[in-house]
Protein backbone atom coordinates (compact mmCIF):
# COMPACT_ATOMS: atom_id res chain seq x y z
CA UNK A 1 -72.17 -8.84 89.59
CA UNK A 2 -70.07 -8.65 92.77
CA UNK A 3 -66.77 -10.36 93.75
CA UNK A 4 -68.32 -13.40 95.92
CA UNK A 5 -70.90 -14.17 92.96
CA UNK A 6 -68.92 -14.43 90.24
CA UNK A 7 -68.13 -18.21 89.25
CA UNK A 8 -64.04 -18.88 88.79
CA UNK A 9 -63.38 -21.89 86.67
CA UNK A 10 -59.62 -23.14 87.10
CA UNK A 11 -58.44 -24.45 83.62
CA UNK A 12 -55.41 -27.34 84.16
CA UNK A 13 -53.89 -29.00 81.07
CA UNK A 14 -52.38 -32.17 82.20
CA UNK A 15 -50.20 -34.14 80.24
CA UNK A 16 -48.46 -37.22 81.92
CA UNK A 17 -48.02 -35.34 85.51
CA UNK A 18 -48.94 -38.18 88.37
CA UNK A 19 -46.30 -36.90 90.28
CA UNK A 20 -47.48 -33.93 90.77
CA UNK A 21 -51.55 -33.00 89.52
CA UNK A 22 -52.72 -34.64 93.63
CA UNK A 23 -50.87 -32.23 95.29
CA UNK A 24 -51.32 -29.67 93.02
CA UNK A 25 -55.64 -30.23 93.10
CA UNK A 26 -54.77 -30.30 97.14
CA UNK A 27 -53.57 -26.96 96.82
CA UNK A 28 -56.10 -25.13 95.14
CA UNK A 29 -58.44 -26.85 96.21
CA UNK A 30 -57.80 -25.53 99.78
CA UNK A 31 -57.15 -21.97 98.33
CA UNK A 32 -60.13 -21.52 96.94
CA UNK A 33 -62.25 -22.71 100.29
CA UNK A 34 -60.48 -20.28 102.34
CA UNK A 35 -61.44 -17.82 99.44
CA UNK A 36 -65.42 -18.29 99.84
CA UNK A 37 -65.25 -17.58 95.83
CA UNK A 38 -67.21 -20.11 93.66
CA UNK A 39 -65.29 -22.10 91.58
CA UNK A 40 -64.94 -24.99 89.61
CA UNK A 41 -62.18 -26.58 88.61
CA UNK A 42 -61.40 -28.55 85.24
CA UNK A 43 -58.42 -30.72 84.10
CA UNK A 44 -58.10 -31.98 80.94
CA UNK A 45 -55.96 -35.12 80.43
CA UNK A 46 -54.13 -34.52 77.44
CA UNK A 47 -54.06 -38.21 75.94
CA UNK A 48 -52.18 -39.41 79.66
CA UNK A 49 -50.56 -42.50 78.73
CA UNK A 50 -49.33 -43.00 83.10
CA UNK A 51 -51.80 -42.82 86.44
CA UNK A 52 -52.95 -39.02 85.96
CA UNK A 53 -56.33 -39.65 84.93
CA UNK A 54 -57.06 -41.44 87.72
CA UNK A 55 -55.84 -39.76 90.58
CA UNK A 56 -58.13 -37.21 89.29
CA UNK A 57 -61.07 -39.22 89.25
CA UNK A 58 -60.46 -39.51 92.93
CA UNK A 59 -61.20 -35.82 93.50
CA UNK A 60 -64.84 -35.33 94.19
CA UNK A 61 -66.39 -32.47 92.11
CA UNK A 62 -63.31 -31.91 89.67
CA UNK A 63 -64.44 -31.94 86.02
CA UNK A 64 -61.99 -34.68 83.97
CA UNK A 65 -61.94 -34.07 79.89
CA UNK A 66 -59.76 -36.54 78.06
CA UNK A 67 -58.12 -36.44 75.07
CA UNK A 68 -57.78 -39.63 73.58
CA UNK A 69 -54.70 -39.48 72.16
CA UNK A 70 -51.88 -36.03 72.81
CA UNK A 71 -52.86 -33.06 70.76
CA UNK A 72 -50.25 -30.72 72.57
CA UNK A 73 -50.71 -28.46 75.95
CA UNK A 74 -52.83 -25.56 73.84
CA UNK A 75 -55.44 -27.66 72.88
CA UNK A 76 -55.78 -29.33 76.16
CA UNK A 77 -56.73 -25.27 77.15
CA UNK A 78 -58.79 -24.51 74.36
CA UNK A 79 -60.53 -27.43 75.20
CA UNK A 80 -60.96 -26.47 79.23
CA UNK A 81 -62.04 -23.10 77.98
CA UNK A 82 -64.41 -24.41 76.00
CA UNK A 83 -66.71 -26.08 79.01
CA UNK A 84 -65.89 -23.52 81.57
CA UNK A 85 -68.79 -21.67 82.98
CA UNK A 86 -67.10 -19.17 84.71
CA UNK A 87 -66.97 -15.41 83.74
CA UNK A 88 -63.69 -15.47 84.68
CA UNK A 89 -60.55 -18.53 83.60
CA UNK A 90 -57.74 -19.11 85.89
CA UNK A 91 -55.35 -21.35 84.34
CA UNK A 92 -51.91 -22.69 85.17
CA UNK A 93 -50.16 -25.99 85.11
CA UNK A 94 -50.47 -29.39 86.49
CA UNK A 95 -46.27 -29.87 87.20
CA UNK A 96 -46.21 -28.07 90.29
CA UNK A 97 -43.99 -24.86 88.98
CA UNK A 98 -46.46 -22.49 89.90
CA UNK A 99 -47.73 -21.19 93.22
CA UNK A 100 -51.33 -22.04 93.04
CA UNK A 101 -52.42 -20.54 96.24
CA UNK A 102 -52.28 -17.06 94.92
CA UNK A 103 -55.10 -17.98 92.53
CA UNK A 104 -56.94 -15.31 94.60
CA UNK A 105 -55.12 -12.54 94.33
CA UNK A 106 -55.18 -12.78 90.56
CA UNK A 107 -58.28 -12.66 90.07
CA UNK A 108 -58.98 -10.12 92.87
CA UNK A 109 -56.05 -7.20 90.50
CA UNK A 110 -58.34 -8.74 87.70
CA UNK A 111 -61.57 -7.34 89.45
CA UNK A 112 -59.58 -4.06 91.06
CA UNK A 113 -58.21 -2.73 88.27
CA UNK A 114 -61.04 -3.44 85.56
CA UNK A 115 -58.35 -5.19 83.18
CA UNK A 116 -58.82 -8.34 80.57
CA UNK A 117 -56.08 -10.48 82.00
CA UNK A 118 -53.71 -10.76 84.81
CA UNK A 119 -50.38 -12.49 84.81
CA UNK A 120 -48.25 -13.88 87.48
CA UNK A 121 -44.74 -12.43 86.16
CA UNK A 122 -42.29 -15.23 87.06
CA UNK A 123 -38.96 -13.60 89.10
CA UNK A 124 -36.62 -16.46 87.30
CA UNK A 125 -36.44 -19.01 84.68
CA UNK A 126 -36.34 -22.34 86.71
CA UNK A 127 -37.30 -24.82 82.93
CA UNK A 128 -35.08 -27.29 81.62
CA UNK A 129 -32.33 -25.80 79.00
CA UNK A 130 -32.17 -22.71 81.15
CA UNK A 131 -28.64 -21.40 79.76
CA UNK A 132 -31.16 -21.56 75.91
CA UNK A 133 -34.46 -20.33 76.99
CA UNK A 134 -33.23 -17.39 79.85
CA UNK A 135 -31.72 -15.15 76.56
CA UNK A 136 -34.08 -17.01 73.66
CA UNK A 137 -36.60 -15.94 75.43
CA UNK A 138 -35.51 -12.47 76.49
CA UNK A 139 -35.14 -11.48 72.33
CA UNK A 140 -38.58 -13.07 72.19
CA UNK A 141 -39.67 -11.13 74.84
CA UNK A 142 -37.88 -7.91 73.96
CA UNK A 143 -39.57 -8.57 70.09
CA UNK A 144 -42.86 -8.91 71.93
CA UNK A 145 -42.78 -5.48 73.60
CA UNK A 146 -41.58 -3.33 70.75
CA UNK A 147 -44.49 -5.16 68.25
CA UNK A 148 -46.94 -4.40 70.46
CA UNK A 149 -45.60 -1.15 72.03
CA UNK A 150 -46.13 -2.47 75.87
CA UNK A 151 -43.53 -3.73 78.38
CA UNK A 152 -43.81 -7.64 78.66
CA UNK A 153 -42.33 -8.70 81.50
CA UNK A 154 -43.33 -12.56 80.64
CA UNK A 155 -44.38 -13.45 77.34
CA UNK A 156 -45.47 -17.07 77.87
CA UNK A 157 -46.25 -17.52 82.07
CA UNK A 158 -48.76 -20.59 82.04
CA UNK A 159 -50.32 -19.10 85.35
CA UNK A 160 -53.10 -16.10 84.46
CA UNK A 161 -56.62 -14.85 84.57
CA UNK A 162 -58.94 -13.23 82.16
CA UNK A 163 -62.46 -12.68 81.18
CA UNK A 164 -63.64 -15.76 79.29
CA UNK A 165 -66.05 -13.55 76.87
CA UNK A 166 -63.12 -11.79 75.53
CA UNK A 167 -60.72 -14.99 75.01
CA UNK A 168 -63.87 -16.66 73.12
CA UNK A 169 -63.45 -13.98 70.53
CA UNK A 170 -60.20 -15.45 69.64
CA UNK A 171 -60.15 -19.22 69.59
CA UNK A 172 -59.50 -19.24 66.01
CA UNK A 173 -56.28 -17.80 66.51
CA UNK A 174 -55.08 -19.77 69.26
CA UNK A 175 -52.81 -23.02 68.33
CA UNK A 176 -52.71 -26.17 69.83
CA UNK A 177 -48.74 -26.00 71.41
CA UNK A 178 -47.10 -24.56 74.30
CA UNK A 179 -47.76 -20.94 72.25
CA UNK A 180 -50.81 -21.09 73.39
CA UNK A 181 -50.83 -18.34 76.33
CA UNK A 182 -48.09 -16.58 74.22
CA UNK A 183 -50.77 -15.70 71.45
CA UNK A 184 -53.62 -15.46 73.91
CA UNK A 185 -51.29 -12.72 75.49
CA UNK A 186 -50.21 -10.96 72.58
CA UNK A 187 -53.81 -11.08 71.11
CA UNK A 188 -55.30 -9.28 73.96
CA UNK A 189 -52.55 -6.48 74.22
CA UNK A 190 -52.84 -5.82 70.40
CA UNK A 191 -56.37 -5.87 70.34
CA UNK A 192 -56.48 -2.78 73.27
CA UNK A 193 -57.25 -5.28 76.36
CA UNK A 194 -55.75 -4.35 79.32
CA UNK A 195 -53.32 -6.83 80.41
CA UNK A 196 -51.49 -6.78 84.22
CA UNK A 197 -48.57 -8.79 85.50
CA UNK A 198 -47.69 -9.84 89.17
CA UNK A 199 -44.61 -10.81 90.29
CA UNK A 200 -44.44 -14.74 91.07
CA UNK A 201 -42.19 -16.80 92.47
CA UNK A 202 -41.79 -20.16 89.73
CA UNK A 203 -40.59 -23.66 91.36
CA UNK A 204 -38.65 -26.58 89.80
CA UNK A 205 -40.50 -28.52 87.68
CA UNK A 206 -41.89 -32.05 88.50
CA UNK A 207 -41.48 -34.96 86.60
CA UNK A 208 -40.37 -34.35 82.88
CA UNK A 209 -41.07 -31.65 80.60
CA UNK A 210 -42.71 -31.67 77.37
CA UNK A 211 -40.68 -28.32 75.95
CA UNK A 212 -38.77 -28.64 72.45
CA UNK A 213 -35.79 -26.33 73.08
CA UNK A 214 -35.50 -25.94 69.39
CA UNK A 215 -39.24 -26.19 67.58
CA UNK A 216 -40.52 -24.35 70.43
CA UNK A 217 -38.54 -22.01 70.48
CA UNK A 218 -38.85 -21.09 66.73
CA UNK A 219 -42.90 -21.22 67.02
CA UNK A 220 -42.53 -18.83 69.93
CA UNK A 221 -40.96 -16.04 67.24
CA UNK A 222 -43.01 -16.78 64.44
CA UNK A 223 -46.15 -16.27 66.68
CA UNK A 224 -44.82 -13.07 68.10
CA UNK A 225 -44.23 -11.71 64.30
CA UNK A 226 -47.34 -13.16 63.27
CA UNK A 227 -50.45 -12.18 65.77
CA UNK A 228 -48.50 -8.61 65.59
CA UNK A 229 -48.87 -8.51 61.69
CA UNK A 230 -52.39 -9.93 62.25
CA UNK A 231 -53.64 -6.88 64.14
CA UNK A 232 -51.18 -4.56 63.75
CA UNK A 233 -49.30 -5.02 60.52
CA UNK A 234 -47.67 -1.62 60.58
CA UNK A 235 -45.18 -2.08 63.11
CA UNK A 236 -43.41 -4.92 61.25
CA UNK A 237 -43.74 -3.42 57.77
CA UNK A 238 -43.47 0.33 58.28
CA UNK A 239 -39.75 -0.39 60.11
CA UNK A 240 -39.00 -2.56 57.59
CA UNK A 241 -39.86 -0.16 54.67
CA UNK A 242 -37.80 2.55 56.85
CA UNK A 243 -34.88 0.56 57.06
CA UNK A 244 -34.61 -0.93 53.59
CA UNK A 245 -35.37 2.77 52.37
CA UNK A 246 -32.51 4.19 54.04
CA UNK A 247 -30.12 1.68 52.95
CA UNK A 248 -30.84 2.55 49.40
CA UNK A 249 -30.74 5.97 50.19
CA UNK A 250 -27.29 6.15 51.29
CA UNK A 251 -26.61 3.32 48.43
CA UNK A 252 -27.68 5.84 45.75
CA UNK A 253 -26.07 8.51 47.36
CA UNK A 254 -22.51 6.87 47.51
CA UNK A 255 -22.58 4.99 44.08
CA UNK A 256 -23.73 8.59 42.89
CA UNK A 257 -21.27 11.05 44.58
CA UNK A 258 -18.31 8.43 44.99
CA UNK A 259 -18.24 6.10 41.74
CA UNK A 260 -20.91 8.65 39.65
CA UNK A 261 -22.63 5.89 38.57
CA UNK A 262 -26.56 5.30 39.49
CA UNK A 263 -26.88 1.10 39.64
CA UNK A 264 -30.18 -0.35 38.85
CA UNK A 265 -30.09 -2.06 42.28
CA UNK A 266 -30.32 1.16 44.06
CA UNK A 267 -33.37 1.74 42.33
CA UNK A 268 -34.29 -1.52 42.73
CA UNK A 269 -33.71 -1.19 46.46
CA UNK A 270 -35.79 2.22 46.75
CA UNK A 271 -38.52 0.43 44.85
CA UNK A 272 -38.77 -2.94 47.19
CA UNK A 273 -39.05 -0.37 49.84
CA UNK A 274 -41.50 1.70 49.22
CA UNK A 275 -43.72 -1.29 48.01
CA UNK A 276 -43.49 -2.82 51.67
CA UNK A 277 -44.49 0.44 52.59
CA UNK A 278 -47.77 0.09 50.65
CA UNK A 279 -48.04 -3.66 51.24
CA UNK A 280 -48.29 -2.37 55.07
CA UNK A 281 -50.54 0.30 54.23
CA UNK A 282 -52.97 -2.24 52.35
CA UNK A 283 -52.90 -4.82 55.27
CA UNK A 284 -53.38 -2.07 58.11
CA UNK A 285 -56.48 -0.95 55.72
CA UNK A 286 -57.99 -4.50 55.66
CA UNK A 287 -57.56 -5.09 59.64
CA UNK A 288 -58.83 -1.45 60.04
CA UNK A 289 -61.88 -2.60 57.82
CA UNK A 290 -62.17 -5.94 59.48
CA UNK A 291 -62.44 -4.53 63.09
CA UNK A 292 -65.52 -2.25 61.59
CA UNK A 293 -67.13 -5.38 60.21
CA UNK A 294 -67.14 -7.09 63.68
């Protein structure tokens, strides 16, 4: 199918954000004319409790799916990806932090370079919390790369492209909260999908955000552990079993050498670790198996 054929649908959760969603739909809405790409665009009104809805009924031709009451920013894009149409999703947010006129060239390095997903790489943190989130989420990040064995240069950037067929795959893995595009991300990369980042620039957020320094913060690492042991359990047990394997190594060899005395906790130790070895060996097996089945 060539470029000027292929429908884009433009996926925008929107949660409480009248200060912002008119000038953001202004925005891409003129981007996308200049483009001469088809497109549609969808918001969906995550149980608004202020004006949004309505200023987006305004817009002629913008699809509006409401939530009647909040269900969190991840089902609000489950939900848009659900009634796109387009062979290729372009999603970002409805607060005006990201800059929606390069909707274009995402999804022209999408087509280029044959990959699953492209996305925008923000240049600096700009959320609330900053002097939290800039290091929190450059462990998380850091995590990220080594569990998946690819440089992540932004784990959880709202603004992004990909093929629709392949993120329909995995909507039963994707949760309803702001880890949404963090497991859509890490799902693709451990599954073999290319993924591509751009640099962006990211702007000040308007109006208030909906980010939980804390809970977020703490489902952002157990997602990064857990989609990684999903697909690839090996590179959180085998490291594991490695480390806990040398510890009792040089336990046995000490209590041995030193005090001459064996303990049963340094067999103990050797044990435990060479039974997370296996454990790791069993669940690589059953995704191995699993992939064949589908």
């Amino acid at each position: 199918m060539t470029e000027s054929t292929t429908l884009i649908s433009i996926v925008i959760p929107m949660y409480n954000e009248e200060r912002a969603i008119g000038a953001e739909l202004e925005r891409i809405t003129a981007t996308m004319e200049r483009s001469g790409r088809p497109y549609e665009i969808i918001v969906v009104d995550d149980g608004s409790t202020d004006g949004s809805a309505e200023i987006v009924r305004r817009w002629e031709g913008v699809r509006l799916i409401q939530h009647p009451v909040n269900r969190g920013t991840g089902a609000a894009r489950t939900t848009g990806l659900k009634a796109a149409r387009g062979e290729v999703i372009v999603m970002t947010d409805a607060d005006g932090t990201y800059p929606n006129q390069e909707m274009p060239r995402l999804v022209a390095v999408l087509e280029e370079q044959g990959c699953d997903m492209v996305i925008g790489a923000r240049r600096r943190e700009a959320g609330t919390v900053r002097w939290l989130r800039a290091p929190t989420k450059a462990f998380i990040r850091w995590l990220a790369s080594y569990l998946t064995g690819v440089p992540i240069p932004d784990l959880n950037s709202g603004f992004r492209a990909f093929r629709r067929d392949i993120a329909m795959r995995y909507l039963n893995l994707l949760p309803n909260t702001h880890s949404w595009v963090s497991t859509i991300t890490l799902t693709f990369l451990s599954n073999g999908h290319p993924v591509t980042w751009i640099p962006i620039d990211y702007y000040p957020r308007v109006g208030k955000s909906t980010f939980h320094p804390i809970k977020d913060t703490y489902n952002y690492l157990m997602l990064v552990v857990r989609a990684v042991m999903y697909f690839n359990p090996l590179r959180v047990f085998l490291p594991a079993s490695l480390m806990l394997f040398l510890l009792g190594l040089v336990k046995t060899a000490y209590d041995n050498f030193v005090l001459h005395n064996i303990r049963e906790s340094d067999v103990i130790i050797l044990v435990t670790a060479f039974l997370i070895g296996m454990m790791g060996l069993l669940a690589d097996l059953i995704v191995v198996q699993h992939r064949r089945v589908d």
